[in-house]
PDB file of N, CA and C in Angstrom:
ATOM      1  N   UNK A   1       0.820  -1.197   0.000  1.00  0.00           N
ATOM      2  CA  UNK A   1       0.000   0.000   0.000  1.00  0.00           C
ATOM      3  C   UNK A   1       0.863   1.260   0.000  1.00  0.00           C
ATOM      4  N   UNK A   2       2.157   1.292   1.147  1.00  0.00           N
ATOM      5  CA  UNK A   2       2.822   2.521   0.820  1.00  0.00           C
ATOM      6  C   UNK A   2       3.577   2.516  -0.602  1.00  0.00           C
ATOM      7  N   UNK A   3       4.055   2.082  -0.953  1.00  0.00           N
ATOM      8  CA  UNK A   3       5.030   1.658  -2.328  1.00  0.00           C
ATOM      9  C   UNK A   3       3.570   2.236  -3.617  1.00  0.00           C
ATOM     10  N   UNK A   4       2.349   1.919  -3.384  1.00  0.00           N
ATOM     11  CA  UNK A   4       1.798   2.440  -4.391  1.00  0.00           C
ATOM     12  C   UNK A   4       1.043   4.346  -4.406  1.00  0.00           C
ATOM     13  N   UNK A   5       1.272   4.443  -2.950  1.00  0.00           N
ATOM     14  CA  UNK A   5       1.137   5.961  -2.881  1.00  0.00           C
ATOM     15  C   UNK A   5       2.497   6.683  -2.851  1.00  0.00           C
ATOM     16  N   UNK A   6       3.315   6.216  -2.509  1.00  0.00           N
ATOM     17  CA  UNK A   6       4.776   7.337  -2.794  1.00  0.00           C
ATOM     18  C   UNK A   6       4.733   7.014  -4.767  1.00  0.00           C
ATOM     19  N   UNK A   7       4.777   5.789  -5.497  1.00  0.00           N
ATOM     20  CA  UNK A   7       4.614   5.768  -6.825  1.00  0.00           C
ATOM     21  C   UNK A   7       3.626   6.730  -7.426  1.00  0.00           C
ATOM     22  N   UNK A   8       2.450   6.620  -7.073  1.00  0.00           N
ATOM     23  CA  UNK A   8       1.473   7.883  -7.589  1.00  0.00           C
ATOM     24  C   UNK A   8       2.119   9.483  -7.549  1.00  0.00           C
ATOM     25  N   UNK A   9       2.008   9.457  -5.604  1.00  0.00           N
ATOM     26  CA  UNK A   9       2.888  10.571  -5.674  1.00  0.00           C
ATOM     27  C   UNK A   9       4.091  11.332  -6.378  1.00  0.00           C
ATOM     28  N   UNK A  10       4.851  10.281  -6.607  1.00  0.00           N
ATOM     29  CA  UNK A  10       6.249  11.024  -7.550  1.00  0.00           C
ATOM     30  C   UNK A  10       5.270  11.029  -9.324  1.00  0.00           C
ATOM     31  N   UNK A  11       4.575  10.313  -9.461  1.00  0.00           N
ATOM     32  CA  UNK A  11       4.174  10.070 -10.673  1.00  0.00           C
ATOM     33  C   UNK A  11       3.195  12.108 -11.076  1.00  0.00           C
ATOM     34  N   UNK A  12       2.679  12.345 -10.120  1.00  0.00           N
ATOM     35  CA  UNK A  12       1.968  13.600 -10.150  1.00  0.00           C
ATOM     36  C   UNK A  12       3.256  14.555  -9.749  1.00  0.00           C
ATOM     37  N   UNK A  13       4.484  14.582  -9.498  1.00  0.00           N
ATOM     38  CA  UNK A  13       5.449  15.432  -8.927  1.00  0.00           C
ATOM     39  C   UNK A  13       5.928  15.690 -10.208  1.00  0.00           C
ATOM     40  N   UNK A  14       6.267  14.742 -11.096  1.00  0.00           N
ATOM     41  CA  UNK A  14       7.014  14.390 -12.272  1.00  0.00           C
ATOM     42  C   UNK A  14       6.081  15.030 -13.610  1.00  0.00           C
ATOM     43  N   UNK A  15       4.967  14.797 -13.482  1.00  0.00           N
ATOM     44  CA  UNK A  15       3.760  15.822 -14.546  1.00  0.00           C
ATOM     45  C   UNK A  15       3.888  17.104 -14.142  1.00  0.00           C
ATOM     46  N   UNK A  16       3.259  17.582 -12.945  1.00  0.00           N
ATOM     47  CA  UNK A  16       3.293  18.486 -12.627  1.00  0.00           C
ATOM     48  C   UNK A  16       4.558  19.590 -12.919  1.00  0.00           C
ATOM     49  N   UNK A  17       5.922  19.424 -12.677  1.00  0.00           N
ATOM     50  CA  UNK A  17       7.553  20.057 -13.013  1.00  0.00           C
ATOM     51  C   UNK A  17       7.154  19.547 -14.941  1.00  0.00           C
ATOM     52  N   UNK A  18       7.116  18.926 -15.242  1.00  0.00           N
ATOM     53  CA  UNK A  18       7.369  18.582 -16.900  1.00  0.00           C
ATOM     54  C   UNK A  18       6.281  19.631 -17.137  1.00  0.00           C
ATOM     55  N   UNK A  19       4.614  19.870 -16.824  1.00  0.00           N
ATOM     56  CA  UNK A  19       4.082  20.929 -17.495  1.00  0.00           C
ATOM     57  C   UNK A  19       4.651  22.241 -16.797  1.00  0.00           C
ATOM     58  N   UNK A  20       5.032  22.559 -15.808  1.00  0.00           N
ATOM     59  CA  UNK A  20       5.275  23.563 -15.221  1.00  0.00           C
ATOM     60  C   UNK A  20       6.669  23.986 -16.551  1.00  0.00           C
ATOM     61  N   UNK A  21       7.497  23.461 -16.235  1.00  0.00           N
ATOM     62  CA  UNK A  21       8.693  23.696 -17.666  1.00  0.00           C
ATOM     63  C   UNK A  21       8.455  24.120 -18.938  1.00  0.00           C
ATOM     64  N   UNK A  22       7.027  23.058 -19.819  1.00  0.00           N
ATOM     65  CA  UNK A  22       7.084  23.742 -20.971  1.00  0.00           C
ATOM     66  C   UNK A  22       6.125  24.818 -20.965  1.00  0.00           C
ATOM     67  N   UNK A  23       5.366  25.226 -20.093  1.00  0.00           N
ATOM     68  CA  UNK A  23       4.638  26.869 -19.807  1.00  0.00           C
ATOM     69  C   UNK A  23       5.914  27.492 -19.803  1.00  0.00           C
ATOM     70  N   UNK A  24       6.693  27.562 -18.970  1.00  0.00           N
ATOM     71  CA  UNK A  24       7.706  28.517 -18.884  1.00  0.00           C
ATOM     72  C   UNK A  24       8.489  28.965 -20.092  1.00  0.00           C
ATOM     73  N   UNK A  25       8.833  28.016 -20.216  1.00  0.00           N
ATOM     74  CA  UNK A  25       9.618  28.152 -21.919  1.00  0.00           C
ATOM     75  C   UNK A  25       8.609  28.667 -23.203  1.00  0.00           C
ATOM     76  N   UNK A  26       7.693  27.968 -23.385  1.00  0.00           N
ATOM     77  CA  UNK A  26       6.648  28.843 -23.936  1.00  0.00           C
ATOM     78  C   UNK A  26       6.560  30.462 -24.289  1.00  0.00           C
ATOM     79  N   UNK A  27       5.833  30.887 -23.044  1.00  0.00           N
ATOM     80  CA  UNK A  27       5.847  32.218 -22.538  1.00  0.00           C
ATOM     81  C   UNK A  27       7.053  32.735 -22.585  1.00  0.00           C
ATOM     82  N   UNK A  28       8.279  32.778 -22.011  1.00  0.00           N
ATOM     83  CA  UNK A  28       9.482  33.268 -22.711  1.00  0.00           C
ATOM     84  C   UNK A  28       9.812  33.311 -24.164  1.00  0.00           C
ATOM     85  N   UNK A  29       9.272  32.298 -24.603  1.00  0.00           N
ATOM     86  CA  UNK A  29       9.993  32.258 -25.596  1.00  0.00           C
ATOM     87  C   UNK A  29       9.338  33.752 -26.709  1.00  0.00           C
ATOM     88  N   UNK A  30       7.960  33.577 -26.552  1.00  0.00           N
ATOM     89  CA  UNK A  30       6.893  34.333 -27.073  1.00  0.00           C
ATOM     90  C   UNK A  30       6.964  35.819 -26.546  1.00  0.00           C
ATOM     91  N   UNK A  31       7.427  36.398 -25.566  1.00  0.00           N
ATOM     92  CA  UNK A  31       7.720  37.402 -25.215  1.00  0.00           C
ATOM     93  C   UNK A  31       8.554  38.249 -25.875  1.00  0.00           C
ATOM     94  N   UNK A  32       9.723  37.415 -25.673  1.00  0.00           N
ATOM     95  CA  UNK A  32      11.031  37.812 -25.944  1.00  0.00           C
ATOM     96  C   UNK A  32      11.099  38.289 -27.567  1.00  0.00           C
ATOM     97  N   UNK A  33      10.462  37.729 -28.321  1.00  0.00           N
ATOM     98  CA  UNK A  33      10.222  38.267 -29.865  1.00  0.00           C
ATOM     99  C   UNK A  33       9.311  39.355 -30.136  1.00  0.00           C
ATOM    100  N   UNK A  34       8.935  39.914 -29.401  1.00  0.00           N
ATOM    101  CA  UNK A  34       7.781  40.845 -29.175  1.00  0.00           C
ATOM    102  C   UNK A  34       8.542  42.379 -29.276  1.00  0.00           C
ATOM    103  N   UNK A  35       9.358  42.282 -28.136  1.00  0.00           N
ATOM    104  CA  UNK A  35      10.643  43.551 -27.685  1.00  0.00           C
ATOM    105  C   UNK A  35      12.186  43.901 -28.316  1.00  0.00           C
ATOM    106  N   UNK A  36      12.517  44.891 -28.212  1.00  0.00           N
ATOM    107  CA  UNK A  36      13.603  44.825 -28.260  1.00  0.00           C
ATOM    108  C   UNK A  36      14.457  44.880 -27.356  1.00  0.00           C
ATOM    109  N   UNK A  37      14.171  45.191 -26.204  1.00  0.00           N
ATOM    110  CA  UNK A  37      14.527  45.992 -24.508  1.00  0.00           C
ATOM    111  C   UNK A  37      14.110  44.958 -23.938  1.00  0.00           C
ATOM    112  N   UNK A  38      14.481  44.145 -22.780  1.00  0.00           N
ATOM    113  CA  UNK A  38      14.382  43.048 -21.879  1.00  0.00           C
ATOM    114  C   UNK A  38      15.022  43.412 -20.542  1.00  0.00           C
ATOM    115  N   UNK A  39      14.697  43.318 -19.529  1.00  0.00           N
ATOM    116  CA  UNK A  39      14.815  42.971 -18.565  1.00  0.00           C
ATOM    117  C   UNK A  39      16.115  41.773 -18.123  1.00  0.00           C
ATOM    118  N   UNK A  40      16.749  41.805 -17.296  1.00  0.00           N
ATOM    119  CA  UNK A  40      18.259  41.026 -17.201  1.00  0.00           C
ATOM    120  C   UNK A  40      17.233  39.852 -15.979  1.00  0.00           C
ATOM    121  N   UNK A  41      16.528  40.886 -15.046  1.00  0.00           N
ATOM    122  CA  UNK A  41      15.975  39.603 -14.096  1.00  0.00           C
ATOM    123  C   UNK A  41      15.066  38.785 -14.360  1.00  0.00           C
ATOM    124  N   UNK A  42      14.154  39.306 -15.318  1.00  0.00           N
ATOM    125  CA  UNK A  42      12.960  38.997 -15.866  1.00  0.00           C
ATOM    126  C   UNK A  42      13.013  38.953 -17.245  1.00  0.00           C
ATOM    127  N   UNK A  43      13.129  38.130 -18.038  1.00  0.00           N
ATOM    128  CA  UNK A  43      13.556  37.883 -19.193  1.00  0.00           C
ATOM    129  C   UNK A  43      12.087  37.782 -19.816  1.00  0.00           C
ATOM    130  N   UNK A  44      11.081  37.775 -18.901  1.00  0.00           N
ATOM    131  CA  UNK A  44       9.596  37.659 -19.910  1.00  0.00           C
ATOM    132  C   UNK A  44       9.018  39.067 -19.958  1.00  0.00           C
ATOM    133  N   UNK A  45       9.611  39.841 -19.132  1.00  0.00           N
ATOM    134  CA  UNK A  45       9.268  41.143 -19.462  1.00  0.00           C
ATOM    135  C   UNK A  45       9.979  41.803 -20.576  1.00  0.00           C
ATOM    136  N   UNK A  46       9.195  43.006 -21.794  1.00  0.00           N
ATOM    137  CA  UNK A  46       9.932  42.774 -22.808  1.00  0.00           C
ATOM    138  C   UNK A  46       8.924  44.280 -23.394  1.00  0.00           C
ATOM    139  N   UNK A  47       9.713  45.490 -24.017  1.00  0.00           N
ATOM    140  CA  UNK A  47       9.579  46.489 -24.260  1.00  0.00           C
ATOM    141  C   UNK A  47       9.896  46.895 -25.949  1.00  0.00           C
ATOM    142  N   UNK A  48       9.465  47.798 -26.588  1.00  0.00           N
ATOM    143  CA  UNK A  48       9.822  48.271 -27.647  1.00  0.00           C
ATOM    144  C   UNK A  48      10.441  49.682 -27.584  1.00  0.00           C
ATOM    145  N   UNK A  49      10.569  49.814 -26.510  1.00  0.00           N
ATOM    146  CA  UNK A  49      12.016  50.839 -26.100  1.00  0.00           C
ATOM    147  C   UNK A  49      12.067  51.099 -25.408  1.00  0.00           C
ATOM    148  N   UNK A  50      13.627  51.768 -24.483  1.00  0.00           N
ATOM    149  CA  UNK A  50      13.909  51.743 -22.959  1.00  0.00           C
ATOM    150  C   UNK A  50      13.096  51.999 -22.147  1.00  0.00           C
ATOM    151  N   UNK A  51      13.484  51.436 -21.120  1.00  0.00           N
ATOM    152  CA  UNK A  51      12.241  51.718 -19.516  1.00  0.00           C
ATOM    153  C   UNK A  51      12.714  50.782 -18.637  1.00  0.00           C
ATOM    154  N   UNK A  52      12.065  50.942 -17.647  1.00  0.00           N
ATOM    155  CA  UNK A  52      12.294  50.058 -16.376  1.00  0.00           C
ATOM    156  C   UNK A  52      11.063  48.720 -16.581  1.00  0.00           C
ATOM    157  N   UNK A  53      12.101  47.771 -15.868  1.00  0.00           N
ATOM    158  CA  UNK A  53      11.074  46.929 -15.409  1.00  0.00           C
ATOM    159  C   UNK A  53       9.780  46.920 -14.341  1.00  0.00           C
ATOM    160  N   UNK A  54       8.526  47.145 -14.561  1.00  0.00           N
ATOM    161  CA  UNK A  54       7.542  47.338 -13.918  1.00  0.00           C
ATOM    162  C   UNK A  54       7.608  45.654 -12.927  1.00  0.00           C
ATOM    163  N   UNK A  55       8.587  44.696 -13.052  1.00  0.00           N
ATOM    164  CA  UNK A  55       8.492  44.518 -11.672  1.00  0.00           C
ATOM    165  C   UNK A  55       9.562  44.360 -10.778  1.00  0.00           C
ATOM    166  N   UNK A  56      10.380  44.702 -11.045  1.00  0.00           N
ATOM    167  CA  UNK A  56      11.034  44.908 -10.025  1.00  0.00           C
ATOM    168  C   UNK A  56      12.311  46.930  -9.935  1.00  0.00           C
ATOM    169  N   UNK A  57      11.986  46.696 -11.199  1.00  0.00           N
ATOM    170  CA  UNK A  57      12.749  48.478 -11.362  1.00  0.00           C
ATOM    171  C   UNK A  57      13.749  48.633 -12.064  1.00  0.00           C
ATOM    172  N   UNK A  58      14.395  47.817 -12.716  1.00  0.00           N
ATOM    173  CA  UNK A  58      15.857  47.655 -13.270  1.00  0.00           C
ATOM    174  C   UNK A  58      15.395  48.083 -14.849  1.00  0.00           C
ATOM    175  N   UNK A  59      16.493  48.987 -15.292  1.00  0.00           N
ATOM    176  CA  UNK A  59      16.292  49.297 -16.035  1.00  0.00           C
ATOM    177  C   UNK A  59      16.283  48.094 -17.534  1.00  0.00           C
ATOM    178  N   UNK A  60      15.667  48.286 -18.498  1.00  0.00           N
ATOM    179  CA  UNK A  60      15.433  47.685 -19.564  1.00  0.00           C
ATOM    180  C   UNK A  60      16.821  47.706 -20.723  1.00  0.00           C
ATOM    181  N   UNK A  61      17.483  46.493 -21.190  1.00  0.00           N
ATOM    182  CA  UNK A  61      18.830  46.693 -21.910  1.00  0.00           C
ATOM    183  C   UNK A  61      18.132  46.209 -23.004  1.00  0.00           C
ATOM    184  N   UNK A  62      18.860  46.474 -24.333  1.00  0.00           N
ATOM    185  CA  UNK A  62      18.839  46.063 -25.637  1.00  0.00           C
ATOM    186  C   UNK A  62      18.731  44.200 -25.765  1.00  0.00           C
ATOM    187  N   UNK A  63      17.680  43.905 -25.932  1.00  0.00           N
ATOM    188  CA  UNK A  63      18.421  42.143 -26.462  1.00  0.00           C
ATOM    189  C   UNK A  63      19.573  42.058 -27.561  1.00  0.00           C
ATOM    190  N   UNK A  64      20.125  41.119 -27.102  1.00  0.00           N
ATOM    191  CA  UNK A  64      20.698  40.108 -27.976  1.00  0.00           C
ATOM    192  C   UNK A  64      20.423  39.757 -28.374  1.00  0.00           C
ATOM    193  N   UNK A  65      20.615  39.950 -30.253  1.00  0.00           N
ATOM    194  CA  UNK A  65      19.664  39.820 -31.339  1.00  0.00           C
ATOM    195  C   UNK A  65      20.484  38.940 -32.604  1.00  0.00           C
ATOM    196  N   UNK A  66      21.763  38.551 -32.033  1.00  0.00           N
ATOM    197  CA  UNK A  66      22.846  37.712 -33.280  1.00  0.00           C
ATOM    198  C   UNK A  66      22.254  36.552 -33.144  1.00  0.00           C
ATOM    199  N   UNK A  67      21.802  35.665 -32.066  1.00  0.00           N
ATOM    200  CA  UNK A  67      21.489  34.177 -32.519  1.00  0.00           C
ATOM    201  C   UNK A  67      19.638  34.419 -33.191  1.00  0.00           C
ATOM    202  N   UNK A  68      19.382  34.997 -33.270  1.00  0.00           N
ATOM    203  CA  UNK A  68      17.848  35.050 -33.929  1.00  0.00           C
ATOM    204  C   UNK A  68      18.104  35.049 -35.340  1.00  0.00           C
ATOM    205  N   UNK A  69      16.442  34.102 -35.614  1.00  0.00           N
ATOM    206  CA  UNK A  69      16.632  33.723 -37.037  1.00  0.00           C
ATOM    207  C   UNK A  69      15.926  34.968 -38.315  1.00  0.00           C
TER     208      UNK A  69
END
């Protein structure tokens, strides 16, 4: 009986991190083509010209735009 609830358990730990990952990547990824100005802490925050980051305050730098296709 325990052997089949710690198995479930890791089995929902293991979905749960695998969808949590490709949301993340997702949403970054989709952001980041949007702006030209990004955020260093927050890489999903993403501007079409300088400013601060509305969340935490740091100012907004140019992306890095050589590996794009």
């Amino acid at each position: 009986m325990k052997k089949s609830i710690i198995i479930a358990a890791l089995a929902v730990l293991s979905l749960g991190f695998i969808t949590a990952c490709n949301n993340a990547n997702h949403s970054t990824e989709k952001h980041q083509k949007k702006g030209k100005y990004t955020c260093t802490m927050h890489p999903n925050v993403s501007a079409d010209k300088p400013g601060v980051c509305p969340k935490c305050g740091m100012d907004l730098v140019e992306r890095d735009t050589t590996g794009d296709k």
